[in-house]
Every structure is written in structure tokens, then in C-alpha cells.
C-alpha atoms as a PDB file:
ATOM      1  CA  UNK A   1     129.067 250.195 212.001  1.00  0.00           C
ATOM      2  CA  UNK A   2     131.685 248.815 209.597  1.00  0.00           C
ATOM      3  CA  UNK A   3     134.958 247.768 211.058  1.00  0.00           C
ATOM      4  CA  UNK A   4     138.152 249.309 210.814  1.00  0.00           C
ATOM      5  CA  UNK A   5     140.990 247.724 209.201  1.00  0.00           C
ATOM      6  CA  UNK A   6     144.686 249.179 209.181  1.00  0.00           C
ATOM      7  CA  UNK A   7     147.335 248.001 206.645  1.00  0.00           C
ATOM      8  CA  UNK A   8     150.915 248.556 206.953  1.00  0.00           C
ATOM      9  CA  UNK A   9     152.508 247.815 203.500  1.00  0.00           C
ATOM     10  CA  UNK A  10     155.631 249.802 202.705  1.00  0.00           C
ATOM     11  CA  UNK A  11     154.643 248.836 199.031  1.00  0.00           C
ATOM     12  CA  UNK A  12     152.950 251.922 197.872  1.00  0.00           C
ATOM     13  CA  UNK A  13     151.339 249.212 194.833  1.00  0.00           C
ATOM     14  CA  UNK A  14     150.096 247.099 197.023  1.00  0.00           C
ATOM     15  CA  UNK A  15     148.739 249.230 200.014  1.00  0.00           C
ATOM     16  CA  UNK A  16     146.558 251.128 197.598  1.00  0.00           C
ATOM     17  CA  UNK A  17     145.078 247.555 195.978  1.00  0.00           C
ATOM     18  CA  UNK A  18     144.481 246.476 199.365  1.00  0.00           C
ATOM     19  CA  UNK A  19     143.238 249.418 200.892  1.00  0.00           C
ATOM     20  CA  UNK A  20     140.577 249.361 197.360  1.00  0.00           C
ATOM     21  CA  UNK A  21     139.437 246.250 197.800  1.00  0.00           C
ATOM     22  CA  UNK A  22     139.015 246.265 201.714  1.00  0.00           C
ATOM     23  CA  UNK A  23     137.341 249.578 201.393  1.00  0.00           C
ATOM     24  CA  UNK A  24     134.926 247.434 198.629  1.00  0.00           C
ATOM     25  CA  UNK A  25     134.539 244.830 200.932  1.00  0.00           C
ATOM     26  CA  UNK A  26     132.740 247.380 203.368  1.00  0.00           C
ATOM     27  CA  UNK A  27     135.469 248.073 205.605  1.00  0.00           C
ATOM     28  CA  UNK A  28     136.914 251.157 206.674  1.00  0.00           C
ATOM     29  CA  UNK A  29     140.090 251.568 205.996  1.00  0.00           C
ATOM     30  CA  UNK A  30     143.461 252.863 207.499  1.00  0.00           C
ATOM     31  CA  UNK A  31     147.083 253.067 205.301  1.00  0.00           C
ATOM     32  CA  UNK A  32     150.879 253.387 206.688  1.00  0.00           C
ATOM     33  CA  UNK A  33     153.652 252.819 204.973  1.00  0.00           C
ATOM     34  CA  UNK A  34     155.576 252.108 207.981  1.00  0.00           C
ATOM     35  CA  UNK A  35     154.855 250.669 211.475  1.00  0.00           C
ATOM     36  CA  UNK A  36     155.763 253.616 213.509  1.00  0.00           C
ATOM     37  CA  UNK A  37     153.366 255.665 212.363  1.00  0.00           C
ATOM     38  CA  UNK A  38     150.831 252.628 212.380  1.00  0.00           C
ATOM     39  CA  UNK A  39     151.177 252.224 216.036  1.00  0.00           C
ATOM     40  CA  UNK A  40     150.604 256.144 216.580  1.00  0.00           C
ATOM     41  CA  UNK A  41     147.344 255.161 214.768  1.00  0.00           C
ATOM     42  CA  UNK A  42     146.594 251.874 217.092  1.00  0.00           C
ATOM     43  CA  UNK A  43     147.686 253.743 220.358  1.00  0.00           C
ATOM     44  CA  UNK A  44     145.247 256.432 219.172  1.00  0.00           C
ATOM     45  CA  UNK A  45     142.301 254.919 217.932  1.00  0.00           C
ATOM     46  CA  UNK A  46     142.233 251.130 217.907  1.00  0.00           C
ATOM     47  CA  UNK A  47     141.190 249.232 215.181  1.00  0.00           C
ATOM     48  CA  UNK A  48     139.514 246.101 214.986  1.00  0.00           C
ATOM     49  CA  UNK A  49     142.034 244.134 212.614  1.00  0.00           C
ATOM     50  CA  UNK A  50     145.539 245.215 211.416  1.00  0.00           C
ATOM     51  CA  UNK A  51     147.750 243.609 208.659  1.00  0.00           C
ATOM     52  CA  UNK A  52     151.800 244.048 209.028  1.00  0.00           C
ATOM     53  CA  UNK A  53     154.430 243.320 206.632  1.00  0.00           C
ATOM     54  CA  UNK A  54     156.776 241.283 207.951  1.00  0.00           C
ATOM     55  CA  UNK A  55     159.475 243.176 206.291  1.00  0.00           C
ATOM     56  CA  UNK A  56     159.259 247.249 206.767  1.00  0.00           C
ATOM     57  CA  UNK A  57     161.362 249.987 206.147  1.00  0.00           C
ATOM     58  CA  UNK A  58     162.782 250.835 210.298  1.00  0.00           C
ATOM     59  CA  UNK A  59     160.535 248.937 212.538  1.00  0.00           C
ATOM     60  CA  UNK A  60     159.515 245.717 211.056  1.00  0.00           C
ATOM     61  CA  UNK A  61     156.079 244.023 211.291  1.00  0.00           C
ATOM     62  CA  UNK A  62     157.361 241.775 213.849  1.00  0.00           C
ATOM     63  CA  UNK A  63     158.547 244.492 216.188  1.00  0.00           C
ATOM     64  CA  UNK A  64     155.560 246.156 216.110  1.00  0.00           C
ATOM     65  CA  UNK A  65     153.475 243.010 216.841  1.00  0.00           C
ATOM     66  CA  UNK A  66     155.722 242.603 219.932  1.00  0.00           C
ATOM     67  CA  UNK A  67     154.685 246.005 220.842  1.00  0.00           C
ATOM     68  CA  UNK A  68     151.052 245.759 220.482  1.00  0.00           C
ATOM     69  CA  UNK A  69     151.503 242.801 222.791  1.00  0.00           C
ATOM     70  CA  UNK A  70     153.083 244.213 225.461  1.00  0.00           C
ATOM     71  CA  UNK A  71     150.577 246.989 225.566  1.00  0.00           C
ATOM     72  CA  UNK A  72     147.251 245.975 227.943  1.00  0.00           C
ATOM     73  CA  UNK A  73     145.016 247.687 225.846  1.00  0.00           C
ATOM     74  CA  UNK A  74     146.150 246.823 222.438  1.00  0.00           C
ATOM     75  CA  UNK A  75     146.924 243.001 223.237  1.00  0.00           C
ATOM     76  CA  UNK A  76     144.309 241.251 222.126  1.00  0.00           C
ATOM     77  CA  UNK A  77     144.050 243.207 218.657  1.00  0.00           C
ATOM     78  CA  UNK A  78     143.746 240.597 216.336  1.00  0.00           C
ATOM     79  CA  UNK A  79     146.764 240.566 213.793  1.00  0.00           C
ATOM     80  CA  UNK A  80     147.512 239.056 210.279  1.00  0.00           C
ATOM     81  CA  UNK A  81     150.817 238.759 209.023  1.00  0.00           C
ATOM     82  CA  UNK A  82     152.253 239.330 205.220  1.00  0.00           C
ATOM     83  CA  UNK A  83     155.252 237.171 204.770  1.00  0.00           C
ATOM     84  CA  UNK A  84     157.567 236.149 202.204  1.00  0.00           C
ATOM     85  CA  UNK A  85     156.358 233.163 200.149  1.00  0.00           C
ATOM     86  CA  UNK A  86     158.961 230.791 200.810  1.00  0.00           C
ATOM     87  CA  UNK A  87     159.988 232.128 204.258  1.00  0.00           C
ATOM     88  CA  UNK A  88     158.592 229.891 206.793  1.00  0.00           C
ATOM     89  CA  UNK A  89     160.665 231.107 209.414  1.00  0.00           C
ATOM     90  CA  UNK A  90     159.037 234.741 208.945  1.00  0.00           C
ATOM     91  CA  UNK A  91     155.805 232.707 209.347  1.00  0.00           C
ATOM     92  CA  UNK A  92     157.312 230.783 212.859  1.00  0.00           C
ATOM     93  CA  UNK A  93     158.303 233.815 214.149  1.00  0.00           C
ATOM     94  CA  UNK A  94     155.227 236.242 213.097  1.00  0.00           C
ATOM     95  CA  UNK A  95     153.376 233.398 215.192  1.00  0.00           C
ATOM     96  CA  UNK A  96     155.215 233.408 217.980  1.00  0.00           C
ATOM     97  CA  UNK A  97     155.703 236.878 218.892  1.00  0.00           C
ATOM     98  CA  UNK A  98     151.692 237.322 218.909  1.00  0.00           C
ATOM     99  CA  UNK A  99     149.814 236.987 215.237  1.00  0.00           C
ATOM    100  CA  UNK A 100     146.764 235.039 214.743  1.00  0.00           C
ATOM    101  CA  UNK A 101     147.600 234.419 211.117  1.00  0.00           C
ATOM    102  CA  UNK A 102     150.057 234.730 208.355  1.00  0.00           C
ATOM    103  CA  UNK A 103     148.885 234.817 204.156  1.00  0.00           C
ATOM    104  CA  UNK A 104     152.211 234.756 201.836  1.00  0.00           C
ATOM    105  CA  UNK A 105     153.137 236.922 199.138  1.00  0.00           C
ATOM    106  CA  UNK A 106     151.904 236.588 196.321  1.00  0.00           C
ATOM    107  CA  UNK A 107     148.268 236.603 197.596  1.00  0.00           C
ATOM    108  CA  UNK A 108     144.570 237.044 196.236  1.00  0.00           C
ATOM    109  CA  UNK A 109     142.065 240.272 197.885  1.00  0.00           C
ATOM    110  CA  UNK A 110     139.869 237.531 197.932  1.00  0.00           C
ATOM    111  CA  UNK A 111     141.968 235.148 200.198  1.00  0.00           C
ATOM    112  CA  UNK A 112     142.849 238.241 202.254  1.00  0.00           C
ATOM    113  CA  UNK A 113     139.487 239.112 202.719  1.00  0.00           C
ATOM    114  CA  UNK A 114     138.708 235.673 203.950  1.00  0.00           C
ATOM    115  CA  UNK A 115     141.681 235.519 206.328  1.00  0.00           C
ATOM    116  CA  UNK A 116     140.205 239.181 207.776  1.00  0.00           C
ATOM    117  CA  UNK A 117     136.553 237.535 208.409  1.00  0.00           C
ATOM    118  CA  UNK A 118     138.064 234.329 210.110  1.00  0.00           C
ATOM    119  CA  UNK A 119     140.218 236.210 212.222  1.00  0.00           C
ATOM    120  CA  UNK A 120     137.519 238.650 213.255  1.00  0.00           C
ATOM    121  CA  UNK A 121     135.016 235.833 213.827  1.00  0.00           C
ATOM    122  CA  UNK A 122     137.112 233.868 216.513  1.00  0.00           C
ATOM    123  CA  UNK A 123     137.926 237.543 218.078  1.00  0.00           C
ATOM    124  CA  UNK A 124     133.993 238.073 218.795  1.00  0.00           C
ATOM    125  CA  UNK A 125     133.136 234.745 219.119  1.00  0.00           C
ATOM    126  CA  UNK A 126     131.034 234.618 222.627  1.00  0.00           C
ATOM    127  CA  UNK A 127     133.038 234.663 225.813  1.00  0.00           C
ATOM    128  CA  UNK A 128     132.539 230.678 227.460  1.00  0.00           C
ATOM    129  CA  UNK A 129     131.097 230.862 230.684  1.00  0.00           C
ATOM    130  CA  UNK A 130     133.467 230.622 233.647  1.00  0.00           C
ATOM    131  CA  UNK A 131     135.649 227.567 233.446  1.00  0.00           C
ATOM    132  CA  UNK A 132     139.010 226.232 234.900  1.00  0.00           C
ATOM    133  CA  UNK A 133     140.813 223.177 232.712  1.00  0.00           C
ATOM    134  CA  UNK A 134     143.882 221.890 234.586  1.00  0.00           C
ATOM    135  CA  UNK A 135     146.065 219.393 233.556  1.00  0.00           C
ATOM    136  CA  UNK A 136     149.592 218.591 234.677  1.00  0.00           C
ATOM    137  CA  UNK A 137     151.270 221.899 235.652  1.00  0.00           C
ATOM    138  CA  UNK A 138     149.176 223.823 233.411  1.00  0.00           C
ATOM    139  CA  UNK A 139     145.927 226.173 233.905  1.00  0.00           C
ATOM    140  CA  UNK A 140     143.016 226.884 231.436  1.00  0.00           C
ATOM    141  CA  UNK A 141     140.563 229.663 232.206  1.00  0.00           C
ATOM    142  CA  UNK A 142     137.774 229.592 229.985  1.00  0.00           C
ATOM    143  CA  UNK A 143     136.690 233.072 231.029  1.00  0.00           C
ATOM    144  CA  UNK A 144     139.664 234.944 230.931  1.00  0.00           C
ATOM    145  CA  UNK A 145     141.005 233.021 228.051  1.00  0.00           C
ATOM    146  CA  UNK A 146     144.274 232.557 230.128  1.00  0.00           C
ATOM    147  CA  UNK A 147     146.228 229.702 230.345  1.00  0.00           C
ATOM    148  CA  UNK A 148     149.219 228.998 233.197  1.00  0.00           C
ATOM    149  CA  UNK A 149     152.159 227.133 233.454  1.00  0.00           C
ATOM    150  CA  UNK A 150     153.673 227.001 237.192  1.00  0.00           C
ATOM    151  CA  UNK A 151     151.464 229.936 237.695  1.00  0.00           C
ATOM    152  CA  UNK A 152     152.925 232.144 234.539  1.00  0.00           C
ATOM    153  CA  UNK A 153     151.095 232.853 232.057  1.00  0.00           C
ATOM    154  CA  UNK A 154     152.018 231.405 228.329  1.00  0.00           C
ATOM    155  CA  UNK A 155     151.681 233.920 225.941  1.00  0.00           C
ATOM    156  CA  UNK A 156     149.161 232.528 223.673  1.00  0.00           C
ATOM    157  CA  UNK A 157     147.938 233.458 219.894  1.00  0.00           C
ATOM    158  CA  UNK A 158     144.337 233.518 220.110  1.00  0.00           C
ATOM    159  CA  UNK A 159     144.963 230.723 217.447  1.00  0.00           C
ATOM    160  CA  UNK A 160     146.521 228.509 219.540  1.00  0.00           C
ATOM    161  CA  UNK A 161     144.261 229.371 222.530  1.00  0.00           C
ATOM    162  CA  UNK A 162     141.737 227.816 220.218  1.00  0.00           C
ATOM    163  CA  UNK A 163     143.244 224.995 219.089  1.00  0.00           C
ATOM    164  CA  UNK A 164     144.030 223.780 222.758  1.00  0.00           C
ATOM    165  CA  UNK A 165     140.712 224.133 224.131  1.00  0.00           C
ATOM    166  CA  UNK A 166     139.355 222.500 221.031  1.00  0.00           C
ATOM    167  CA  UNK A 167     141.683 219.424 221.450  1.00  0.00           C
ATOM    168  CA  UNK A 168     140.811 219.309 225.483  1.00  0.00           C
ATOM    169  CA  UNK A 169     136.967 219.804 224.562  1.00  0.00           C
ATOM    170  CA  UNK A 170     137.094 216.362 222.013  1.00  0.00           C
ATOM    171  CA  UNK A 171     140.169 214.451 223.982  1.00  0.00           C
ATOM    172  CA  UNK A 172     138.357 211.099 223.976  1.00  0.00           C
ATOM    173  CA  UNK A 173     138.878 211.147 220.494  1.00  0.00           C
ATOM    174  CA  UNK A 174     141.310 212.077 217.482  1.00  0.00           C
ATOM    175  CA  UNK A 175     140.292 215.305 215.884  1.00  0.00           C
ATOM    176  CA  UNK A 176     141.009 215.177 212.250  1.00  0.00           C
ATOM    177  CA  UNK A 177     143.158 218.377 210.394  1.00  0.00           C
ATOM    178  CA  UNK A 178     140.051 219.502 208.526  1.00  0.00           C
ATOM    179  CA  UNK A 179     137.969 219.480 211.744  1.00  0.00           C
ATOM    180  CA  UNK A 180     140.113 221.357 213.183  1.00  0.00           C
ATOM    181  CA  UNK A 181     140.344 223.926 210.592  1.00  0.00           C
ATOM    182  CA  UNK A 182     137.323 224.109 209.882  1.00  0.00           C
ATOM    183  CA  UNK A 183     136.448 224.985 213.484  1.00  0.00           C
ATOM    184  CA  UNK A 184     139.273 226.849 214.383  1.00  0.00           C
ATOM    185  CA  UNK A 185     139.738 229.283 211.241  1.00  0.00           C
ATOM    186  CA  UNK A 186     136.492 229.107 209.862  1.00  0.00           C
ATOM    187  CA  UNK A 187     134.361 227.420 206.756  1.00  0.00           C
ATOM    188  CA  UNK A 188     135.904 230.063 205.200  1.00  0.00           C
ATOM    189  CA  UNK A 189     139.103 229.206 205.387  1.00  0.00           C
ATOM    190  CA  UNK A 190     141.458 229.747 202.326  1.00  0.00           C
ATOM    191  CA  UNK A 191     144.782 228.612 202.005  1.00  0.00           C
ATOM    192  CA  UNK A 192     148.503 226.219 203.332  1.00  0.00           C
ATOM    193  CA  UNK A 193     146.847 223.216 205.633  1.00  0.00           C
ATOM    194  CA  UNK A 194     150.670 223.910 206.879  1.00  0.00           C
ATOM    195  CA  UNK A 195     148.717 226.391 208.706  1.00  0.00           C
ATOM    196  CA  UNK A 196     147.821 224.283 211.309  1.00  0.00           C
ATOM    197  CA  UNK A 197     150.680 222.325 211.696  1.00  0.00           C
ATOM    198  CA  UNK A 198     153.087 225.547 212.081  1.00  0.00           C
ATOM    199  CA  UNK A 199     150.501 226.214 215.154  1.00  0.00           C
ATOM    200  CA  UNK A 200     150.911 222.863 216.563  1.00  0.00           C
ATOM    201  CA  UNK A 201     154.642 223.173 216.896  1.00  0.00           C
ATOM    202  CA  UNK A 202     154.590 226.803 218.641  1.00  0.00           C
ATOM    203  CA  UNK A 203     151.636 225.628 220.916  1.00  0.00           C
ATOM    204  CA  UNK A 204     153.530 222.924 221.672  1.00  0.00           C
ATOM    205  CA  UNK A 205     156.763 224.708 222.203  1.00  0.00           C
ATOM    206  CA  UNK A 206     154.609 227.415 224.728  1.00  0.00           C
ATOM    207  CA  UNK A 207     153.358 224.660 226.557  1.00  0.00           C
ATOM    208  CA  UNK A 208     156.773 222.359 226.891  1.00  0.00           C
ATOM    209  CA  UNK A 209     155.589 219.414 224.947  1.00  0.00           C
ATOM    210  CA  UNK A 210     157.698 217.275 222.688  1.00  0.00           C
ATOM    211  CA  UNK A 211     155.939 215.925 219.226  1.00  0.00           C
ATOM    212  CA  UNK A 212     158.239 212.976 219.572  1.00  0.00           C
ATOM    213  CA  UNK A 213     157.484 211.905 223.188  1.00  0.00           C
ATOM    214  CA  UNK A 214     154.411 213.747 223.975  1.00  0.00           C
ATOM    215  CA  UNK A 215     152.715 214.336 227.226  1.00  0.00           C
ATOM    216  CA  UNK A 216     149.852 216.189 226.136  1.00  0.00           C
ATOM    217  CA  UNK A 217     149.392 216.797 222.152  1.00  0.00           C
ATOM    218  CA  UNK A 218     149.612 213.604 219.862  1.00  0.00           C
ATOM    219  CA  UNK A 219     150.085 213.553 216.221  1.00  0.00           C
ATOM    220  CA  UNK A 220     148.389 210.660 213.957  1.00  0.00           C
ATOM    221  CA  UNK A 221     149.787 211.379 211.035  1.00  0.00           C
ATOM    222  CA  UNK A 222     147.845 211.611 207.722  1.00  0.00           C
ATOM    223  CA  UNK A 223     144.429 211.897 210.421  1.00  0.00           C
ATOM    224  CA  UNK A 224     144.924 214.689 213.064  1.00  0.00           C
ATOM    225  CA  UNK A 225     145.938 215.035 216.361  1.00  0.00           C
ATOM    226  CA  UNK A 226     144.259 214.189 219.570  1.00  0.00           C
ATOM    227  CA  UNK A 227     144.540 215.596 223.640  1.00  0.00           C
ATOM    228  CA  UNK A 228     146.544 212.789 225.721  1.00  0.00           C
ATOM    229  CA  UNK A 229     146.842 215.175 229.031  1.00  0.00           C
ATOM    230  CA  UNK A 230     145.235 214.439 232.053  1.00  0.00           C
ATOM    231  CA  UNK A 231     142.664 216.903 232.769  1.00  0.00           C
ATOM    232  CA  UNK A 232     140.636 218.072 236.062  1.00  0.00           C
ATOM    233  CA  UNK A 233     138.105 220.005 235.520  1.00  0.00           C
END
């Protein structure tokens, strides 16, 4: 059964070239032009992917992220942000309230398209079996794909959930940037390396690291970064 992708694109131009070419990419397809009546259509029927606009007529794409986050049923929906081109805070922010990826306007079906199968790859990648990480004041469960701090939990991107376990996994060494995206987003992956390093900061930020005097996420510059915590596992 083909998987259902919803757009929200107040652009009536571009919904209809992306609906076309996600529809040609085998995909079924669901268009709003705004993101209340998008999250009627989530709450209703979920889908298994949905693209916001950041910037919407009424509730923006950011809002509505926020809300399919707060919701138990809806909060692991996997979500891909459109955002400005030269707006990096829209990118920060679409992050941290909850999106597992951003693509910038202008933008290619193609590129889309990839972004779409990365995304949904990671979301039904195999659950590990069960596993506790701890290190420092912080809690990894492998099964539940939690993670703790001081017993709350840190509201994770699924993203950034991968990108710490991947760094814990190969601590005893530095893991380069293309490594990392290459397992993280996919061979597939299209687009900004910046990517990754606009994850890095927000993981960091969730998990009360400093990139200047780190405790638990190092950055070699020009190589990659590498896991300094002390785990117990």
C-alpha cells in the first residue's frame, strides 16, 4: 500500500506541482492550503509524512508542528519543513519545536522526493532491541527511543535521536560529517551539509552541552565530531 503524504502549501502554484509529482512518485497524496484544516486531516486519518510551510496564512507551520507534538498519537509523525532560503532561523526553530528536516525555497521535486524517502526510512527503520545508555545525568533507551535528563524527558527530533546514538555507538573514535550523513539521512541524501551542523547545535542545546567546553559532543573541525561522555551501559 502506497504511503500517504500531506502538503500544506498556502501557494496554490506550488501545492499543485508538488502534489503532481508526489502523486508520480507513487504516493498518495493529501493538499491544504492552511494548517488548520491540515491538522483536521492528521487528527482524522494520520498520514505517514507531512510537509509544512513555515510561513502560512493563520496558523503557521511551526505552530502546527508544536501541535502534532503535543498530541500522543500524532508525535512521532515524521515532519519536513519548507523554509525561506536564507532564513536559518526558520530552519533553527522548525528543528526545535519537533521536525526531522527542513529543504529551502527554491527547491527541486526531485530533492523533495529524496528528503520524503530519508525521512520515512529512519521512521521504519527496525526498533533496537531493549537497551539503556547512561551517561552523566542523562538516560538513553534504545527501545523506547527516549532519552532523560534528571529523569525528564528531552524532547528529541528523531534526527537528533539518531545522531546521538550514532555518536555513543562509534565513541572510541571521530565520526566524520559524511559518515554521519550518510548514516543518519540516508545515501540518498540531497542537499546543505549545514544540515548536520544546525542538528548538532539543537542536540546540543537539548542535552546542556557547550561546543566550546564540551562534556559530551566534540567538534574536530574540517573532520567530524566524536562522543567524549562517559557512558554505562
Amino acid at each position: 500500500m502506497s504511503k500517504i503524504i500531506s502538503i500544506v502549501e498556502d501557494d496554490e502554484n506550488i501545492r499543485e506541482m508538488v502534489r503532481m509529482a508526489l502523486v508520480s512518485f507513487g504516493y498518495q497524496v493529501s493538499a491544504f492550503e492552511n494548517a488548520e484544516e491540515a491538522l483536521k486531516g492528521v487528527f482524522k486519518k494520520m498520514p505517514d509524512l507531512v510537509v509544512f510551510d513555515v510561513m502560512l496564512p493563520g496558523m503557521s507551520g511551526i505552530e502546527a508542528t508544536r501541535k502534532i507534538r503535543a498530541n500522543p498519537k500524532t508525535k512521532d509523525l515524521p515532519i519536513i519543513m519548507l523554509t525561506a532560503k536564507d532564513s536559518e532561523m526558520d530552519r533553527v526553530t522548525g528543528l526545535d519545536v519537533g521536525a526531522d528536516d527542513y529543504i529551502a525555497k527554491p527547491f527541486s521535486v526531485m530533492e523533495l522526493g529524496a528528503r520524503i524517502r530519508a525521512v520515512l526510512r529512519r521512521a521504519e527503520s527496525v526498533q533496537p532491541p531493549v537497551e539503556t545508555v547512561a551517561f552523566a545525568d542523562i538516560s538513553v533507551n534504545r527501545q523506547t527511543r527516549e532519552v532523560t535528563r534528571k529523569n525528564k524527558t528531552l524532547d528529541l527530533t528523531l534526527k537528533e535521536y539518531d545522531l546521538l546514538c550514532r555518536l555513543i555507538e562509534a565513541r572510541d573514535r571521530v565520526v566524520p560529517r559524511e559518515e554521519l550523513l550518510n548514516t543518519v539521512w540516508g545515501f540518498d541524501f540531497v542537499g546543505e551539509t549545514r544540515t548536520l551542523d544546525i542538528h548538532i547545535r539543537t542536540l546540543r542545546q537539548k542535552l546542556g552541552d557547550d561546543a566550546d567546553d564540551p562534556k559530551y559532543i566534540k567538534t574536530l573541525r574540517g573532520v567530524g565530531y566524536r562522543f567524549i561522555g562517559r557512558v554505562v551501559e
